[in-house]
Each structure stands twice: as C-alpha cells, then as structure tokens.
PDB file of N, CA and C in Angstrom:
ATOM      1  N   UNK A   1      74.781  80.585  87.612  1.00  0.00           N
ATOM      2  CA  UNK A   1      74.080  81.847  87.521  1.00  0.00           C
ATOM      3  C   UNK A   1      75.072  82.931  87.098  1.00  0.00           C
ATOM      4  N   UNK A   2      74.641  83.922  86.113  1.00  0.00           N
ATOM      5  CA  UNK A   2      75.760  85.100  85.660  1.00  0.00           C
ATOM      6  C   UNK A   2      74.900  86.213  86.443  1.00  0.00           C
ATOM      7  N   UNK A   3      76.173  86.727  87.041  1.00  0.00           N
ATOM      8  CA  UNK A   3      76.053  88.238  87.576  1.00  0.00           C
ATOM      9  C   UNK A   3      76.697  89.106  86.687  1.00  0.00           C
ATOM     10  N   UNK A   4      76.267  90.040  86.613  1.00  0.00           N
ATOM     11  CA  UNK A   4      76.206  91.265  86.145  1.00  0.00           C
ATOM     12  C   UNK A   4      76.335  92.683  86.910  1.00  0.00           C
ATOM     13  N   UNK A   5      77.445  93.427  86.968  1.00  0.00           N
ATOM     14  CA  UNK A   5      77.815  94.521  87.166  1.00  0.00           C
ATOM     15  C   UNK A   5      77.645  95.645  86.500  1.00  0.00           C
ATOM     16  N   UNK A   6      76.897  96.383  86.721  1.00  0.00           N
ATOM     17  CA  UNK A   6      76.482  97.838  86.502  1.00  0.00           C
ATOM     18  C   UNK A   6      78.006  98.926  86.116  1.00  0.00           C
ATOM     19  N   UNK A   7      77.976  99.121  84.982  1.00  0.00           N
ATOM     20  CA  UNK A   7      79.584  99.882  84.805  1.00  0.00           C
ATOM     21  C   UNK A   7      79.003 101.495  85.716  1.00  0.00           C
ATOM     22  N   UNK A   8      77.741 101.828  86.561  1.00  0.00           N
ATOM     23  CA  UNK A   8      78.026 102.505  87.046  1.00  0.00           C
ATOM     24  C   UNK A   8      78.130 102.331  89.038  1.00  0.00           C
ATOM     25  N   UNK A   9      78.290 101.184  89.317  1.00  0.00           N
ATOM     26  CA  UNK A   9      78.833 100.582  90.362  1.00  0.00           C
ATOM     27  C   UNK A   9      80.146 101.459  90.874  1.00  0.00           C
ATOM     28  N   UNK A  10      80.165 101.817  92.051  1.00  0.00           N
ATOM     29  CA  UNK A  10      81.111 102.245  92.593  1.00  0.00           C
ATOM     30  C   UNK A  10      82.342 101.653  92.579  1.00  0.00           C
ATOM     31  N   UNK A  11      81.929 100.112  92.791  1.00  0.00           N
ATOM     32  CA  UNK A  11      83.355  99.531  92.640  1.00  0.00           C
ATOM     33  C   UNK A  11      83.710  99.061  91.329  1.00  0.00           C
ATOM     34  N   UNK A  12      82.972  98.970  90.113  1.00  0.00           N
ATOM     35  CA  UNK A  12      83.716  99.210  89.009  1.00  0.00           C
ATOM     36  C   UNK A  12      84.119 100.043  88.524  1.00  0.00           C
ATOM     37  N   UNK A  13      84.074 101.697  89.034  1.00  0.00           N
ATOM     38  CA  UNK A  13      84.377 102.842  88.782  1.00  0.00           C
ATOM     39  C   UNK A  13      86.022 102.562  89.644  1.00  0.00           C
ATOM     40  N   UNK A  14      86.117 102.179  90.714  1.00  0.00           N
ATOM     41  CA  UNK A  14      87.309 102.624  91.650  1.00  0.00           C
ATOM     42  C   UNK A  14      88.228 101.642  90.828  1.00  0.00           C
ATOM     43  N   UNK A  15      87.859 100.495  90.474  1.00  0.00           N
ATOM     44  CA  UNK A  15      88.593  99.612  89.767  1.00  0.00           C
ATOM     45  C   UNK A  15      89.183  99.913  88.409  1.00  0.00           C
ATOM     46  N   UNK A  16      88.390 100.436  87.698  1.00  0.00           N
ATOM     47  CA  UNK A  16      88.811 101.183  86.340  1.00  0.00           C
ATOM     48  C   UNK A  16      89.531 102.298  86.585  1.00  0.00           C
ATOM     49  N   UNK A  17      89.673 102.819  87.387  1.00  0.00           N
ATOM     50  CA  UNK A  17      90.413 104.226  88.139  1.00  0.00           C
ATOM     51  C   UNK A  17      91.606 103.673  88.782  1.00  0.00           C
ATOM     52  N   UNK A  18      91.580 102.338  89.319  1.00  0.00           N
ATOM     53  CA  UNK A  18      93.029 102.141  89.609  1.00  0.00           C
ATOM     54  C   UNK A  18      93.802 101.365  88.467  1.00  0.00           C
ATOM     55  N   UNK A  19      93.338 101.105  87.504  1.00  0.00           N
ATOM     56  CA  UNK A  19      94.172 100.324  86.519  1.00  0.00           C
ATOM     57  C   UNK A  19      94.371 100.796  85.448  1.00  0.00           C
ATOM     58  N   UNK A  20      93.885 102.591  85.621  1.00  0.00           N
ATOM     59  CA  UNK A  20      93.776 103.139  83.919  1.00  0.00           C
ATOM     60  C   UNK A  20      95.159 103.644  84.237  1.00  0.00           C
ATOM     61  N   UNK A  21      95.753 103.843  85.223  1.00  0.00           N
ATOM     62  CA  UNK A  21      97.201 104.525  84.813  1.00  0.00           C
ATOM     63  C   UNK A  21      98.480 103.678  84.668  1.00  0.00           C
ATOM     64  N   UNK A  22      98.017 102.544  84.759  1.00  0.00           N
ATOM     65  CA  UNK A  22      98.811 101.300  84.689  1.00  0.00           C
ATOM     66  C   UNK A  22      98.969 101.043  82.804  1.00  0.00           C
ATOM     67  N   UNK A  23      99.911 100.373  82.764  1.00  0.00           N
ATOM     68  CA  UNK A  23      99.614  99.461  81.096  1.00  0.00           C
ATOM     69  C   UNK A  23      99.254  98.213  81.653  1.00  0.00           C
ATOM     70  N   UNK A  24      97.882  98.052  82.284  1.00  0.00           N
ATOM     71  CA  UNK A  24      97.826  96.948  83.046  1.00  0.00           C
ATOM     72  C   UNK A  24      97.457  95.379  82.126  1.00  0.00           C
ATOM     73  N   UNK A  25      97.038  95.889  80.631  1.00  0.00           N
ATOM     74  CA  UNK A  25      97.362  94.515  79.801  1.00  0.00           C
ATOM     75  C   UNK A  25      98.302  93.911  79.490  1.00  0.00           C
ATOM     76  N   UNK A  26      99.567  94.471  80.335  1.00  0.00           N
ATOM     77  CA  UNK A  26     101.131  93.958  80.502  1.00  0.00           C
ATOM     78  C   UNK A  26     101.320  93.026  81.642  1.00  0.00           C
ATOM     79  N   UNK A  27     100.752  93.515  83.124  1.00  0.00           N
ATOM     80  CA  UNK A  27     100.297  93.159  84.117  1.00  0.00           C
ATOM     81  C   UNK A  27     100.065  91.250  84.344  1.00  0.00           C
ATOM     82  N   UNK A  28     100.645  91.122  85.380  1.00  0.00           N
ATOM     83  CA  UNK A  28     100.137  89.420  85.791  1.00  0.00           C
ATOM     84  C   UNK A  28      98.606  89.493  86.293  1.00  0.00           C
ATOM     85  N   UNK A  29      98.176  88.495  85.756  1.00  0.00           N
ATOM     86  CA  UNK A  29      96.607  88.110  86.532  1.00  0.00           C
ATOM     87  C   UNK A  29      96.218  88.505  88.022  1.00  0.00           C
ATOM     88  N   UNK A  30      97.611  88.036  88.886  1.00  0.00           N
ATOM     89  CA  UNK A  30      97.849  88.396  90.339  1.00  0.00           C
ATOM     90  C   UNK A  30      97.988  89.651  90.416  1.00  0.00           C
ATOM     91  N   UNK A  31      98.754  90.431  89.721  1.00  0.00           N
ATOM     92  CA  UNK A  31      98.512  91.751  89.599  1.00  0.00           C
ATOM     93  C   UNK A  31      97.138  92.460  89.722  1.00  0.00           C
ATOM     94  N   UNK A  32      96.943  92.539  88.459  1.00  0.00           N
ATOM     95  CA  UNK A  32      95.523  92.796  88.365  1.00  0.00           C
ATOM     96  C   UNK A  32      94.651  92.774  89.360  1.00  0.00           C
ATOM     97  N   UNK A  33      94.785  91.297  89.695  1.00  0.00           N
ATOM     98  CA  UNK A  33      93.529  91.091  90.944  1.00  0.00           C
ATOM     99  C   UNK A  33      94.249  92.068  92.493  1.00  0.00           C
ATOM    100  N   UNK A  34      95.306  91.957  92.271  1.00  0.00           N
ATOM    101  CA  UNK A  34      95.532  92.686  94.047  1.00  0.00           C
ATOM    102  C   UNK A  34      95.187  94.140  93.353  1.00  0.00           C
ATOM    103  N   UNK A  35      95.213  94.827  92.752  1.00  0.00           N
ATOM    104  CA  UNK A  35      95.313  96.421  92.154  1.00  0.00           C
ATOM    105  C   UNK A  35      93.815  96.305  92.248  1.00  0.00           C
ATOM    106  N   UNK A  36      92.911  95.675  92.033  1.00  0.00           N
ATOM    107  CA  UNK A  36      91.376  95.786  92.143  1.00  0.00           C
ATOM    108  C   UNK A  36      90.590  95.579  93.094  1.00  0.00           C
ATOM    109  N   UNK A  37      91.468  93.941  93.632  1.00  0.00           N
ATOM    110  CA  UNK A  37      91.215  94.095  95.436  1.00  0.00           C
ATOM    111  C   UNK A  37      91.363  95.843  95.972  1.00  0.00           C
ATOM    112  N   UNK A  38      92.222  96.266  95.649  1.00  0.00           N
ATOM    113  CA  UNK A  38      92.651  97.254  96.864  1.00  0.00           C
ATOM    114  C   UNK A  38      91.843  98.512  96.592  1.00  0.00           C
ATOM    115  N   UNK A  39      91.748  98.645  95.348  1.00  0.00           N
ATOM    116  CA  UNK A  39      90.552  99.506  94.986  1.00  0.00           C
ATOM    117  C   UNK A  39      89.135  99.499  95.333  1.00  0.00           C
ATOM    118  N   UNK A  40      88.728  98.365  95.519  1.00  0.00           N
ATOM    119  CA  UNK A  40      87.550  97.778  96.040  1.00  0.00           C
ATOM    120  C   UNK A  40      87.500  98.388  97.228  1.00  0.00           C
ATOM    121  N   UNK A  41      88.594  97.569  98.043  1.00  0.00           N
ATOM    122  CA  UNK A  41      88.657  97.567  99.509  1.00  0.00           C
ATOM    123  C   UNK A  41      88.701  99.158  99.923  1.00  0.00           C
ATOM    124  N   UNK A  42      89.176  99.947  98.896  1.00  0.00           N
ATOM    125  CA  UNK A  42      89.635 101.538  99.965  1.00  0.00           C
ATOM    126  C   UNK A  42      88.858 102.282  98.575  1.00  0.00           C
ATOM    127  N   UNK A  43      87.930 102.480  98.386  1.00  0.00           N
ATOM    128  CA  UNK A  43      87.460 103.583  96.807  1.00  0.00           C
ATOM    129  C   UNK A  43      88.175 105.020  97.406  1.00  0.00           C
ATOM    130  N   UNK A  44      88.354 105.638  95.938  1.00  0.00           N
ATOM    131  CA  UNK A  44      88.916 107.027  96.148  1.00  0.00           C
ATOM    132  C   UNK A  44      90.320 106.835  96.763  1.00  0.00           C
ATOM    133  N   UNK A  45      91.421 106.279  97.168  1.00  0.00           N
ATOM    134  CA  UNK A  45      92.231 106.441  97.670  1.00  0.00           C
ATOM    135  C   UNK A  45      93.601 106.260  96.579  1.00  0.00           C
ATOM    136  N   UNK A  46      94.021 107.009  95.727  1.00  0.00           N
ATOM    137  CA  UNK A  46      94.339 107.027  95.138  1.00  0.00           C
ATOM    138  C   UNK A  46      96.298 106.454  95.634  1.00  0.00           C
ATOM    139  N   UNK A  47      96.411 105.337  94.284  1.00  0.00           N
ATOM    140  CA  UNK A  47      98.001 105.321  94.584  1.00  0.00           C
ATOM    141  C   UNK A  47      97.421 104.037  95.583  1.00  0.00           C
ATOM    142  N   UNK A  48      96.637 103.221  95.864  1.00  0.00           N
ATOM    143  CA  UNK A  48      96.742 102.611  97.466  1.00  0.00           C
ATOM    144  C   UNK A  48      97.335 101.123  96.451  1.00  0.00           C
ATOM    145  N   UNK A  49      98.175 101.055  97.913  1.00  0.00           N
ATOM    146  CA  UNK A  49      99.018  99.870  97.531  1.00  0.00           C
ATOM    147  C   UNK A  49      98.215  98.457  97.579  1.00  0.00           C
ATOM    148  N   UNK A  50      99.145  97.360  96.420  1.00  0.00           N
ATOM    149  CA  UNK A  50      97.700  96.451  95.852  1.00  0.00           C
ATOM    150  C   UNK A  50      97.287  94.981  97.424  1.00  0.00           C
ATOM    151  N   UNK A  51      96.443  94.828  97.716  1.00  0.00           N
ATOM    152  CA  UNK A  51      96.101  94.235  98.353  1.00  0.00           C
ATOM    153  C   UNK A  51      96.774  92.930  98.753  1.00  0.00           C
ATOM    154  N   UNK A  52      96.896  92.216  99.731  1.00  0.00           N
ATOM    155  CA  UNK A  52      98.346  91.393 100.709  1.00  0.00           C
ATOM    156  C   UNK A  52      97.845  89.696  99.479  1.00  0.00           C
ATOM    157  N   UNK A  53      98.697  89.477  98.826  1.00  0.00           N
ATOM    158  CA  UNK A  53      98.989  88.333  98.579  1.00  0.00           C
ATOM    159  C   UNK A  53      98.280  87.129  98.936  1.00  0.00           C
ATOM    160  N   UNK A  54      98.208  86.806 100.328  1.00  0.00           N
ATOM    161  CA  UNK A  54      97.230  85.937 101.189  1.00  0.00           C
ATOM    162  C   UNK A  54      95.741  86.210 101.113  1.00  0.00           C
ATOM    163  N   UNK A  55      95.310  87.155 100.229  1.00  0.00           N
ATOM    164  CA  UNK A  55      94.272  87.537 100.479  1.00  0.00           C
ATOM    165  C   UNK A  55      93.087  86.223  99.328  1.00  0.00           C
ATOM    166  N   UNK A  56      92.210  85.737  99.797  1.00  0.00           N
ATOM    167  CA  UNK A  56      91.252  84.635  99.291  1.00  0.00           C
ATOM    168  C   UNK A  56      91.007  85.285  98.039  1.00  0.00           C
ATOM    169  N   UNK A  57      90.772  85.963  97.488  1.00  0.00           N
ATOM    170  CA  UNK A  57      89.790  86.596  96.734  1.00  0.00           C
ATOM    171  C   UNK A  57      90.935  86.750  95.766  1.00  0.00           C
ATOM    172  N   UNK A  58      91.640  86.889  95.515  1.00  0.00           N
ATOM    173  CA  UNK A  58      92.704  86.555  94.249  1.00  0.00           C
ATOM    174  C   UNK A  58      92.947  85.915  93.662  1.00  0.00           C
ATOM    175  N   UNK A  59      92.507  84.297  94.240  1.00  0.00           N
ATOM    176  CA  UNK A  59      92.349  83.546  93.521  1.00  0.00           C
ATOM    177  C   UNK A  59      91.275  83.164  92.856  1.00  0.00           C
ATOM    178  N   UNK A  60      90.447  83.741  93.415  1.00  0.00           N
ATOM    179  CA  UNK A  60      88.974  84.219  92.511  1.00  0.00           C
ATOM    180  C   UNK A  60      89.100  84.709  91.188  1.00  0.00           C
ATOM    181  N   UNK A  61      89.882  85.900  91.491  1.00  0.00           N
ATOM    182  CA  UNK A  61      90.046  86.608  90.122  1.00  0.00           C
ATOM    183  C   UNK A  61      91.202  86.444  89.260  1.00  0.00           C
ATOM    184  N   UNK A  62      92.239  85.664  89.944  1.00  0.00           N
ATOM    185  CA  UNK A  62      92.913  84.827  88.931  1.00  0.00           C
ATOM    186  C   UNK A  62      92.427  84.073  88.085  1.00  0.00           C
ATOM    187  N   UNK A  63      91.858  83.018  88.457  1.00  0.00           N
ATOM    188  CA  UNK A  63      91.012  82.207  87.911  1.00  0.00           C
ATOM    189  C   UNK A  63      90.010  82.724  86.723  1.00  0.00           C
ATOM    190  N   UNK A  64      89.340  83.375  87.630  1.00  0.00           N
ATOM    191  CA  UNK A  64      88.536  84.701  86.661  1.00  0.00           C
ATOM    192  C   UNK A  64      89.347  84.785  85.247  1.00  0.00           C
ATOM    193  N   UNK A  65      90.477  85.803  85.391  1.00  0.00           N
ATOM    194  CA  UNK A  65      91.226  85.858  84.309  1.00  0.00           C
ATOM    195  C   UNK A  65      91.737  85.596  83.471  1.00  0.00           C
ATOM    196  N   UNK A  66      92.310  84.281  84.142  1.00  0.00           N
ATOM    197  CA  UNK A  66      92.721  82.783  82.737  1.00  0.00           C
ATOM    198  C   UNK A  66      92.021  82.209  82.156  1.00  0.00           C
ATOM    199  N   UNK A  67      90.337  82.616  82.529  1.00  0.00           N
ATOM    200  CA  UNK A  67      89.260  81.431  81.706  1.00  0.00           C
ATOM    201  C   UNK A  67      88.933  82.346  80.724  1.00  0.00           C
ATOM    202  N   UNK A  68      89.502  83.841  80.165  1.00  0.00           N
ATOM    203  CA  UNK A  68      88.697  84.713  79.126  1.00  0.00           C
ATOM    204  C   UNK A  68      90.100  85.668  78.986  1.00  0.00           C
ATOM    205  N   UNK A  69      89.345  86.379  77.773  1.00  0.00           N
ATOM    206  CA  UNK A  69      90.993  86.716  76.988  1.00  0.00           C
ATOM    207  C   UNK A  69      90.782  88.510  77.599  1.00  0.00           C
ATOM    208  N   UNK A  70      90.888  88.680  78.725  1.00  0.00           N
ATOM    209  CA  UNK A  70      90.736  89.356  79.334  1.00  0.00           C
ATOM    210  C   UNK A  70      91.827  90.586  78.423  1.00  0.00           C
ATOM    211  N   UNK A  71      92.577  90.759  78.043  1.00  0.00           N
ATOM    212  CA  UNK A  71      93.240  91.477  77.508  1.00  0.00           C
ATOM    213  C   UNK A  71      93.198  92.034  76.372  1.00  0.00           C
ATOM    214  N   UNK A  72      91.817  91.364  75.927  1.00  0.00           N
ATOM    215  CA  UNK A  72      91.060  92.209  74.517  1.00  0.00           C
ATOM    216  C   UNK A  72      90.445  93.043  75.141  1.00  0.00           C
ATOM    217  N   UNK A  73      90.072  93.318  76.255  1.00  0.00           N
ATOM    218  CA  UNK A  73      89.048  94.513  77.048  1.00  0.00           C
ATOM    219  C   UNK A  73      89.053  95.357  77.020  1.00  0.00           C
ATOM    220  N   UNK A  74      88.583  96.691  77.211  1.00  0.00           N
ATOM    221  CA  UNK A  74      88.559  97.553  78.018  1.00  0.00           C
ATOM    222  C   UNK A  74      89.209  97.669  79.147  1.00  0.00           C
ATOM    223  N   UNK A  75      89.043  98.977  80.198  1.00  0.00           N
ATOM    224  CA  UNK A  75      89.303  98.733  81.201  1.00  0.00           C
ATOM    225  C   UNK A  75      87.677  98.895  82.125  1.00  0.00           C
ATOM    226  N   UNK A  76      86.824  99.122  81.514  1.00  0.00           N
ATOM    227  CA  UNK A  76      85.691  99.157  82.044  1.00  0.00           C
ATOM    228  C   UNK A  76      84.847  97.813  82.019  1.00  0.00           C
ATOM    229  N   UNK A  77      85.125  97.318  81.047  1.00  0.00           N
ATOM    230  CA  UNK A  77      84.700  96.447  80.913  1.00  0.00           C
ATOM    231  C   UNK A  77      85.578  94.987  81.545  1.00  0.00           C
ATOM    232  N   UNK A  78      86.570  95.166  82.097  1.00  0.00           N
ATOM    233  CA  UNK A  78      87.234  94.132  82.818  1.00  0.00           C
ATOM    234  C   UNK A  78      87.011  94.169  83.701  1.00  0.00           C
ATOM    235  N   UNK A  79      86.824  95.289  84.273  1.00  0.00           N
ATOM    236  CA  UNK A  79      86.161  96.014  86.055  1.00  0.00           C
ATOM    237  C   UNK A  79      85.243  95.982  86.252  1.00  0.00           C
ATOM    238  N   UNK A  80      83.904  95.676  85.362  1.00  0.00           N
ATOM    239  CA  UNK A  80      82.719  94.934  85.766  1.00  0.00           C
ATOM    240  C   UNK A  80      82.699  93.745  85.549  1.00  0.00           C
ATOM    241  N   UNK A  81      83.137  92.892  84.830  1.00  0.00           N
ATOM    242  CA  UNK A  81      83.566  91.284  84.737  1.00  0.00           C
ATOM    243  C   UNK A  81      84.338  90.568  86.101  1.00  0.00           C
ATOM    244  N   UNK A  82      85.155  92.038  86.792  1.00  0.00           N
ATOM    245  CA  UNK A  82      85.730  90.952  87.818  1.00  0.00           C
ATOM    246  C   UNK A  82      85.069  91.733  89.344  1.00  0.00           C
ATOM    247  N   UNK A  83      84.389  92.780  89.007  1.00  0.00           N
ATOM    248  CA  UNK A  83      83.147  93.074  90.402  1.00  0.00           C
ATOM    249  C   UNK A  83      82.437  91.078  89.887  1.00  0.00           C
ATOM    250  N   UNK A  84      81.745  91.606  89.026  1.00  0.00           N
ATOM    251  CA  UNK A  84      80.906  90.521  88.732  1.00  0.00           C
ATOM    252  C   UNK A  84      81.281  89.246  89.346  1.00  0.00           C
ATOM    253  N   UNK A  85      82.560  88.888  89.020  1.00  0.00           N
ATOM    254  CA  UNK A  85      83.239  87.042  89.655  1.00  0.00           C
ATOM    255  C   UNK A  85      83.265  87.422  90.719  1.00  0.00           C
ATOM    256  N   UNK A  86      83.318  88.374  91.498  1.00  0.00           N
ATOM    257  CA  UNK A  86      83.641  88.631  93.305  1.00  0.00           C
ATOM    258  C   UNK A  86      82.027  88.530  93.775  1.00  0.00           C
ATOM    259  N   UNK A  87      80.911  89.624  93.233  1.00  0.00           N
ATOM    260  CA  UNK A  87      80.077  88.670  93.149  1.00  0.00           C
ATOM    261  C   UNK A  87      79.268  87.838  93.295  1.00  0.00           C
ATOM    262  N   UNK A  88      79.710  86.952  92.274  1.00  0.00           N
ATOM    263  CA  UNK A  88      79.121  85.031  91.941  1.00  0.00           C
ATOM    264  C   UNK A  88      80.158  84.453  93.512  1.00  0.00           C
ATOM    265  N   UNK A  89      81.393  84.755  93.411  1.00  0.00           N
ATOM    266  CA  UNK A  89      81.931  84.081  94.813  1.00  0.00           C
ATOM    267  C   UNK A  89      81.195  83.934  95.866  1.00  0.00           C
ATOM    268  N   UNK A  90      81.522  85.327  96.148  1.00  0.00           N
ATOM    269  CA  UNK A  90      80.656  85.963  97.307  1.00  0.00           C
ATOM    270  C   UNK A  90      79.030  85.246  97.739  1.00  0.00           C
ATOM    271  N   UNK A  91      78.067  85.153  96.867  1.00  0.00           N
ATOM    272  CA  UNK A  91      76.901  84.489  96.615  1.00  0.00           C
ATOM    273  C   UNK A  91      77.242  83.280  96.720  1.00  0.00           C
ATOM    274  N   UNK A  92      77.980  82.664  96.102  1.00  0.00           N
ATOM    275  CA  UNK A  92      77.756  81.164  96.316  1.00  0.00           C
ATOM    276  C   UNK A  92      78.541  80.784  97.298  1.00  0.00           C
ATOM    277  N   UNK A  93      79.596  81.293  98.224  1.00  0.00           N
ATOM    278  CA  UNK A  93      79.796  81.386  99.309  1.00  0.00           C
ATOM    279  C   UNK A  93      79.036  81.733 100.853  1.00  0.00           C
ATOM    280  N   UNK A  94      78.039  82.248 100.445  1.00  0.00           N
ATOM    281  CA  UNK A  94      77.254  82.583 101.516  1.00  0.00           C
ATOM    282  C   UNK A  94      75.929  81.537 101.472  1.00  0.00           C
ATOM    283  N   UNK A  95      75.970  81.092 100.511  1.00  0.00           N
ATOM    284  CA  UNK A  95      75.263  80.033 100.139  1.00  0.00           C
ATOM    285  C   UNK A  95      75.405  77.975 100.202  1.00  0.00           C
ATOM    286  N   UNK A  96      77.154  78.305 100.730  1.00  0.00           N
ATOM    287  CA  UNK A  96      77.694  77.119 101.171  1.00  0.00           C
ATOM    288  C   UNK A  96      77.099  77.011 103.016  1.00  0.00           C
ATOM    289  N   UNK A  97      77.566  78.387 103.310  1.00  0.00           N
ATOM    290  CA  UNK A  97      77.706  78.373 104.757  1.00  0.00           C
ATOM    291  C   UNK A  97      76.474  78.252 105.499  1.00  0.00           C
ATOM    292  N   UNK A  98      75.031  78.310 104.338  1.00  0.00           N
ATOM    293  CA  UNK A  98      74.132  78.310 105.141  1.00  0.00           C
ATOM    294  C   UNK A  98      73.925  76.923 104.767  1.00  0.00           C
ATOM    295  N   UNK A  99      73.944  76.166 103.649  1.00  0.00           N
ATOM    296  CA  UNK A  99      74.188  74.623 103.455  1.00  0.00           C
ATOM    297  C   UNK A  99      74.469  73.688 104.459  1.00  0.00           C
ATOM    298  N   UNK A 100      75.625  74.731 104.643  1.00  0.00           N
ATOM    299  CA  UNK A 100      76.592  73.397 106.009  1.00  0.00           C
ATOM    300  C   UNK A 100      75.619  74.060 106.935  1.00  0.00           C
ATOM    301  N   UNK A 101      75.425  74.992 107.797  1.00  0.00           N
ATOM    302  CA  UNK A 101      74.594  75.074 109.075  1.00  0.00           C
ATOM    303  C   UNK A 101      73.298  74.300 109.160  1.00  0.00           C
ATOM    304  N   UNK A 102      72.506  74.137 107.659  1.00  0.00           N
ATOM    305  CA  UNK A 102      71.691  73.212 107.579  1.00  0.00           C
ATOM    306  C   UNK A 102      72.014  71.700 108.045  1.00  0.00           C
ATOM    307  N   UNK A 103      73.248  71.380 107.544  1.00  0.00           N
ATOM    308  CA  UNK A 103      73.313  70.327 107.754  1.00  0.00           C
ATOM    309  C   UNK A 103      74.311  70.062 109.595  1.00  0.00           C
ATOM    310  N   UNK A 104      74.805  71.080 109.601  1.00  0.00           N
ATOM    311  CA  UNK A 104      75.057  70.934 110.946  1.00  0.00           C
ATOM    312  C   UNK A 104      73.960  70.873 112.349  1.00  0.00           C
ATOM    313  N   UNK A 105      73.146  71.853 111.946  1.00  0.00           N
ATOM    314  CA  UNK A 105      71.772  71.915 112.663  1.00  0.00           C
ATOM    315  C   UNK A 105      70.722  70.723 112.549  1.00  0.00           C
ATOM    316  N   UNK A 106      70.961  69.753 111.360  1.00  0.00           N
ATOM    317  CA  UNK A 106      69.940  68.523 111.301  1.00  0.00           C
ATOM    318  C   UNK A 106      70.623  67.379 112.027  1.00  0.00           C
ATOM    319  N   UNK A 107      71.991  67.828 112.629  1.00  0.00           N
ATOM    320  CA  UNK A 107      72.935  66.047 113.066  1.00  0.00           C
ATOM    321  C   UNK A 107      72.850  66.562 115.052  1.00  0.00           C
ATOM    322  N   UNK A 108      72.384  67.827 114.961  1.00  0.00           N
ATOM    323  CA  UNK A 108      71.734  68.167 116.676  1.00  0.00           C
ATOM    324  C   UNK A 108      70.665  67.487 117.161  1.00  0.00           C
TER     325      UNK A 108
END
C-alpha cells in the first residue's frame, strides 16, 4: 500500500525546516533520518539535536533512502516521502501486533 503525505502536514513542514539549512544532499542517509526523526519528534524547536542513534525508526528511513535517488529532490519533497515511509511502518506495524494477539489469543 503507498502512503502519501500532504506537503502541508506538520511534520513535513518541521522536516523541511530542519534540513533546509543544512547542504543536506551531502549528508549520510543516517543523517538525514536522525535530523528528521528529531524534527518530527520536537516541531518548532529549532537547532534540536538529531535524534539517538538506537532509535528503530532510522532504519526505516535509511532503507527508505537507498531504495530512491533521493538526492534529485527537493527538500519538500523528500520530507513527505520519508513522513510517508514512517507512515507505511508505523501501519504495518500496528498491524503485525494485532496479527500476533490474534494468534496469541486463539492458542488460549
């Protein structure tokens, strides 16, 4: 299923706002994704430092990043592409957990 992000989404706004002062098509993938994590995570907080390494969701948007030539983009348009993969995660993650409770709840 493709999701689709609204370029007027709050969190593709905070995301394009933390990476426009960057030359962030210089930037590592990991980069990127913690600088958007953290934007996500705190909107408006300008300068906020990029989100902890350990964090799940980076490898989301790593991944994200190496499958498309992400560096022909925009910056608006990369910031709704990777709301978007957070997402499809997100959804089909919440969609595992009720899977397994199904199946945990049928072996009761």
């Amino acid at each position: 299923m493709v999701y689709l992000a609204s370029s007027t989404d709050e969190r593709v706004r905070a995301v394009s706002e933390a990476l426009s002062p960057y030359t962030w098509r210089g930037l590592t993938p990991e980069m990127v994704s913690r600088r958007a994590l953290a934007a996500i995570d705190e909107p408006g907080t300008a300068d906020a430092a990029p989100a902890a390494r350990h964090d799940e969701r980076i490898g989301v948007l790593v991944e994200f990043l190496r499958g498309c030539r992400w560096r022909s983009l925009t910056v608006g348009a990369v910031s709704r592409q990777m709301v978007a993969a957070l997402d499809g995660w997100r959804h089909e993650s919440q969609w595992l957990e009720i899977e397994l409770r199904w199946l945990s709840d049928g072996d009761s």
